[in-house]
PDB file of N, CA and C in Angstrom:
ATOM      1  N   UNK A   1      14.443   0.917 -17.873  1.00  0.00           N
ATOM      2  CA  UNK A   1      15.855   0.774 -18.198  1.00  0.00           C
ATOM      3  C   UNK A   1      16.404   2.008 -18.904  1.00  0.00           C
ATOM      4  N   UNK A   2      15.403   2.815 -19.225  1.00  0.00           N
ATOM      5  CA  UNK A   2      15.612   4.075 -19.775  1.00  0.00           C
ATOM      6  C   UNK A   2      16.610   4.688 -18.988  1.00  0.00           C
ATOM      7  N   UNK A   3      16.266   4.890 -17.958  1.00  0.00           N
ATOM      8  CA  UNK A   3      16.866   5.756 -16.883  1.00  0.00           C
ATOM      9  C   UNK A   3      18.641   5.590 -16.494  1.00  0.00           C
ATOM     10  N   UNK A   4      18.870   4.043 -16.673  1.00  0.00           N
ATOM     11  CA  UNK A   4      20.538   3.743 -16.739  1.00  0.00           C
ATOM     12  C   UNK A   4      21.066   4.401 -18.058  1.00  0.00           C
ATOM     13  N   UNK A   5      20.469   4.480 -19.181  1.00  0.00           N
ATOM     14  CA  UNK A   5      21.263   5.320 -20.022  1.00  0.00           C
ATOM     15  C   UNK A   5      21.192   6.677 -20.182  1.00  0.00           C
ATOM     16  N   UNK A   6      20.301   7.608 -19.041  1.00  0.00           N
ATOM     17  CA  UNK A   6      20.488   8.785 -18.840  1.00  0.00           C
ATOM     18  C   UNK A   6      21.290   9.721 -17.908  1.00  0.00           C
ATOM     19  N   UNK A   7      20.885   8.280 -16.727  1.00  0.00           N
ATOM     20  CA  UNK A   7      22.447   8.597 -15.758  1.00  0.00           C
ATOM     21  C   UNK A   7      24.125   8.893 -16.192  1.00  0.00           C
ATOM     22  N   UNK A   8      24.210   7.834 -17.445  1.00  0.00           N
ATOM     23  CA  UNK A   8      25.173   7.375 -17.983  1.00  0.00           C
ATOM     24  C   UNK A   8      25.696   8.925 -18.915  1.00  0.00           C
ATOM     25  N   UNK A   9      24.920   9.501 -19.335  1.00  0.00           N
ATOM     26  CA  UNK A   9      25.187  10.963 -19.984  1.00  0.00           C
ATOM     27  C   UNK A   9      25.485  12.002 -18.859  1.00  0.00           C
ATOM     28  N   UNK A  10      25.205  11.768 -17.564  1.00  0.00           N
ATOM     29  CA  UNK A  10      25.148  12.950 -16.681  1.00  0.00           C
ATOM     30  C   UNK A  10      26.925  12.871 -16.410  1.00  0.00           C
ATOM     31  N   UNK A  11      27.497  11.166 -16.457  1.00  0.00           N
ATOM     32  CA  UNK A  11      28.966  11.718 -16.435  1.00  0.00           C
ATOM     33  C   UNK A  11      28.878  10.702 -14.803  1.00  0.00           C
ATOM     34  N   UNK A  12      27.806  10.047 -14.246  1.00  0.00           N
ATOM     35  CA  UNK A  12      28.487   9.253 -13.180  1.00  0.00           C
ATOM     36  C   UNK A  12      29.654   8.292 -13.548  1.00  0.00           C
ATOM     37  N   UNK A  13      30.422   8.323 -12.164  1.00  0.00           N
ATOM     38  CA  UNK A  13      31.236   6.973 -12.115  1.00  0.00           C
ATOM     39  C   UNK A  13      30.791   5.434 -12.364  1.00  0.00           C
ATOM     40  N   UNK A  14      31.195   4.263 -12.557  1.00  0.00           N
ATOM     41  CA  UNK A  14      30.992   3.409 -12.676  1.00  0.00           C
ATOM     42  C   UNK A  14      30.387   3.176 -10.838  1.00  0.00           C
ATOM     43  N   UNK A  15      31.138   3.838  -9.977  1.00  0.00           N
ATOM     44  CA  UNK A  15      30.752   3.467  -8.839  1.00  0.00           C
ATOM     45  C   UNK A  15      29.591   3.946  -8.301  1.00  0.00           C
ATOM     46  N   UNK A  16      29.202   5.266  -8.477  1.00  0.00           N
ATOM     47  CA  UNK A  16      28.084   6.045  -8.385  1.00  0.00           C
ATOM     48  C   UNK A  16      27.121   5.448  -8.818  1.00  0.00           C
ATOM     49  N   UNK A  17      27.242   5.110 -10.496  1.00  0.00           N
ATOM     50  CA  UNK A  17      26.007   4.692 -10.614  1.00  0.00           C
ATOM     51  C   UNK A  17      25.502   2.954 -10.208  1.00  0.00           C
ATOM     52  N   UNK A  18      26.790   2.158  -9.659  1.00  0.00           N
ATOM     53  CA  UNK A  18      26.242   1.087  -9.005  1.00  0.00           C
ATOM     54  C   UNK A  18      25.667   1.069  -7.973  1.00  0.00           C
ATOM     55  N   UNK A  19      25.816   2.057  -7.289  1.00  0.00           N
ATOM     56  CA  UNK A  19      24.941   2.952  -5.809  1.00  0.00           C
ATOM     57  C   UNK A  19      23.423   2.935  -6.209  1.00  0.00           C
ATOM     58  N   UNK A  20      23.617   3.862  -7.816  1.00  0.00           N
ATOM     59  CA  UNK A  20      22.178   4.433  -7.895  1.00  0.00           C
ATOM     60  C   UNK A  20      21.117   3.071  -8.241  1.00  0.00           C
ATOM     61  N   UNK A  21      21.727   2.596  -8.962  1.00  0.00           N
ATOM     62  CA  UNK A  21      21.237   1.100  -9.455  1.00  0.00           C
ATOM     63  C   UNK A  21      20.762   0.286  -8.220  1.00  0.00           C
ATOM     64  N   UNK A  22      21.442   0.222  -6.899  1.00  0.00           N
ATOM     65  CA  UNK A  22      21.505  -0.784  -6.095  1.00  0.00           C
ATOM     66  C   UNK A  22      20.353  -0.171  -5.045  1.00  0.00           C
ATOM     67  N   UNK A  23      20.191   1.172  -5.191  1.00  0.00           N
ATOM     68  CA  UNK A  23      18.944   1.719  -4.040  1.00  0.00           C
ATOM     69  C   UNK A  23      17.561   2.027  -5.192  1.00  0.00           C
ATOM     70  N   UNK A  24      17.956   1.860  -6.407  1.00  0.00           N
ATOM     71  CA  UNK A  24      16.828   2.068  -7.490  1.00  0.00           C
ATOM     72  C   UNK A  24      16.067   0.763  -7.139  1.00  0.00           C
ATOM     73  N   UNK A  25      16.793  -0.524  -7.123  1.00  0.00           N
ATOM     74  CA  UNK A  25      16.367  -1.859  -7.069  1.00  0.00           C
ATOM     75  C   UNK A  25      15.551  -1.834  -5.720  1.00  0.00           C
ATOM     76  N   UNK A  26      16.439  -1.265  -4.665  1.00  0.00           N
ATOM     77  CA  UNK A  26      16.080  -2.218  -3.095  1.00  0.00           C
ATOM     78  C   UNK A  26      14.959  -0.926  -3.054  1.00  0.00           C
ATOM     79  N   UNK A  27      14.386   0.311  -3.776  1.00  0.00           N
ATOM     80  CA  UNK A  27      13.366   1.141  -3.379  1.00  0.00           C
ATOM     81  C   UNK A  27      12.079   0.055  -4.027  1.00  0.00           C
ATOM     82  N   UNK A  28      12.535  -0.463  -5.170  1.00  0.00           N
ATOM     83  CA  UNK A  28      11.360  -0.908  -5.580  1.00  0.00           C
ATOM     84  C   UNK A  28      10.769  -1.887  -5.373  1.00  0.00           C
ATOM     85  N   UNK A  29      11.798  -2.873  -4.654  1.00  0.00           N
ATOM     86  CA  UNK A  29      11.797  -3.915  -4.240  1.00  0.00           C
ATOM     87  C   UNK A  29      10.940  -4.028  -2.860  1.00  0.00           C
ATOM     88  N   UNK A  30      11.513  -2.635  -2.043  1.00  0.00           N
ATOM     89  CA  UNK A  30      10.494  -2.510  -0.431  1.00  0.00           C
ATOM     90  C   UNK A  30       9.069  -1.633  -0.980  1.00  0.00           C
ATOM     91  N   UNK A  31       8.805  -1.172  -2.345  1.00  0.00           N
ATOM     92  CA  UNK A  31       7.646  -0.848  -2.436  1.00  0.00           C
ATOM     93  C   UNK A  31       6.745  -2.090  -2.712  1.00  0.00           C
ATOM     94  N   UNK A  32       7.192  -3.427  -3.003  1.00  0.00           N
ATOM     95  CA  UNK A  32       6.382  -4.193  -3.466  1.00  0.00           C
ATOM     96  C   UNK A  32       5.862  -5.009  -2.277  1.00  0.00           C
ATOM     97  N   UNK A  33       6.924  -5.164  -1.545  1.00  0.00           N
ATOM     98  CA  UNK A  33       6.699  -5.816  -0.288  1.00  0.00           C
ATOM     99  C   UNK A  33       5.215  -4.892   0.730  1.00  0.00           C
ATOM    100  N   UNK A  34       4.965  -3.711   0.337  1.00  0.00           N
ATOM    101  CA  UNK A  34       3.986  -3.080   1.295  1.00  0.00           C
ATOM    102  C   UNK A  34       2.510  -3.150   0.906  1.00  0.00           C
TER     103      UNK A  34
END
């Protein structure tokens, strides 16, 4: 959870970082599945 409050200093959008959040999830999500 570290990582959402470092994004958050780089200056993303609220929208950007719901992007980054939403392929952070579904990467880790299809790594578990393999």
């Amino acid at each position: 959870m570290e990582k959402h409050s470092a994004t958050s200093k780089v200056g993303l959008t609220p929208q950007q970082e719901a992007m980054l959040a939403k392929w952070s999830y579904v990467y880790r999500f299809s790594s578990l599945l393999v």
